[in-house]
Protein backbone atom coordinates (compact mmCIF):
# COMPACT_ATOMS: atom_id res chain seq x y z
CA UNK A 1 25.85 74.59 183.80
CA UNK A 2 29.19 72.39 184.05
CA UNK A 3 30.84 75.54 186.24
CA UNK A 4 27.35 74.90 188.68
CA UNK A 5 27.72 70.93 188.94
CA UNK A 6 31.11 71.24 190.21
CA UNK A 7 30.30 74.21 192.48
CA UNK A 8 27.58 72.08 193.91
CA UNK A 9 29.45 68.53 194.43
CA UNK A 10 32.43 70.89 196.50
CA UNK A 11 30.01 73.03 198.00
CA UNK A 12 27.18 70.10 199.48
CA UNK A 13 29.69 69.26 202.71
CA UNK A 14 29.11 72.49 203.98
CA UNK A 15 25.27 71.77 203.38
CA UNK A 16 25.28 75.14 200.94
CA UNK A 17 22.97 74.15 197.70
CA UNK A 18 23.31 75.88 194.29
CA UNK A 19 20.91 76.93 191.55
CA UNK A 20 21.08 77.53 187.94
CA UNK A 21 17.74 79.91 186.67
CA UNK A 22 18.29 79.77 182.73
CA UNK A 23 15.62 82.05 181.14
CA UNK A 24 14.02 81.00 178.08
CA UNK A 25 14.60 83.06 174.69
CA UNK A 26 13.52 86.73 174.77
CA UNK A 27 12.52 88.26 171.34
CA UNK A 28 15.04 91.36 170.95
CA UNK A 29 16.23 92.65 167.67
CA UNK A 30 19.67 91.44 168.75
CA UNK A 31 17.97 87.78 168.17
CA UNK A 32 16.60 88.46 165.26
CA UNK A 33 19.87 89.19 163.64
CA UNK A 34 21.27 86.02 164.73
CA UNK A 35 17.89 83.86 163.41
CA UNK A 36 17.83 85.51 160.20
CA UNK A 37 21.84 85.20 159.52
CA UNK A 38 21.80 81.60 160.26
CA UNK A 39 22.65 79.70 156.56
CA UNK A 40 19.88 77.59 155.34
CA UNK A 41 19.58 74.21 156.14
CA UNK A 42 19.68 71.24 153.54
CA UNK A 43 18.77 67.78 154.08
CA UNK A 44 20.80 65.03 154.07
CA UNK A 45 18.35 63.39 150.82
């Protein structure tokens, strides 16, 4: 996202625009390892 923000401000003289698409979670088994290998999480109380 910071790479496109920079692209954009050097880019908008020469009236050329730029887009970032950032596709929401897909539900592979390549996510699944990395939900179910997260530690568990304790609260601060």
């Amino acid at each position: 996202m910071g790479f496109s923000e920079c692209l954009r401000s050097e880019l908008k003289h020469f009236h050329i625009t730029v887009s970032v698409y950032c596709p929401p979670e897909v539900d592979t088994p390549m996510t699944d390892i990395f939900v179910t290998a997260s530690p568990p999480r304790q609260g601060l109380w």
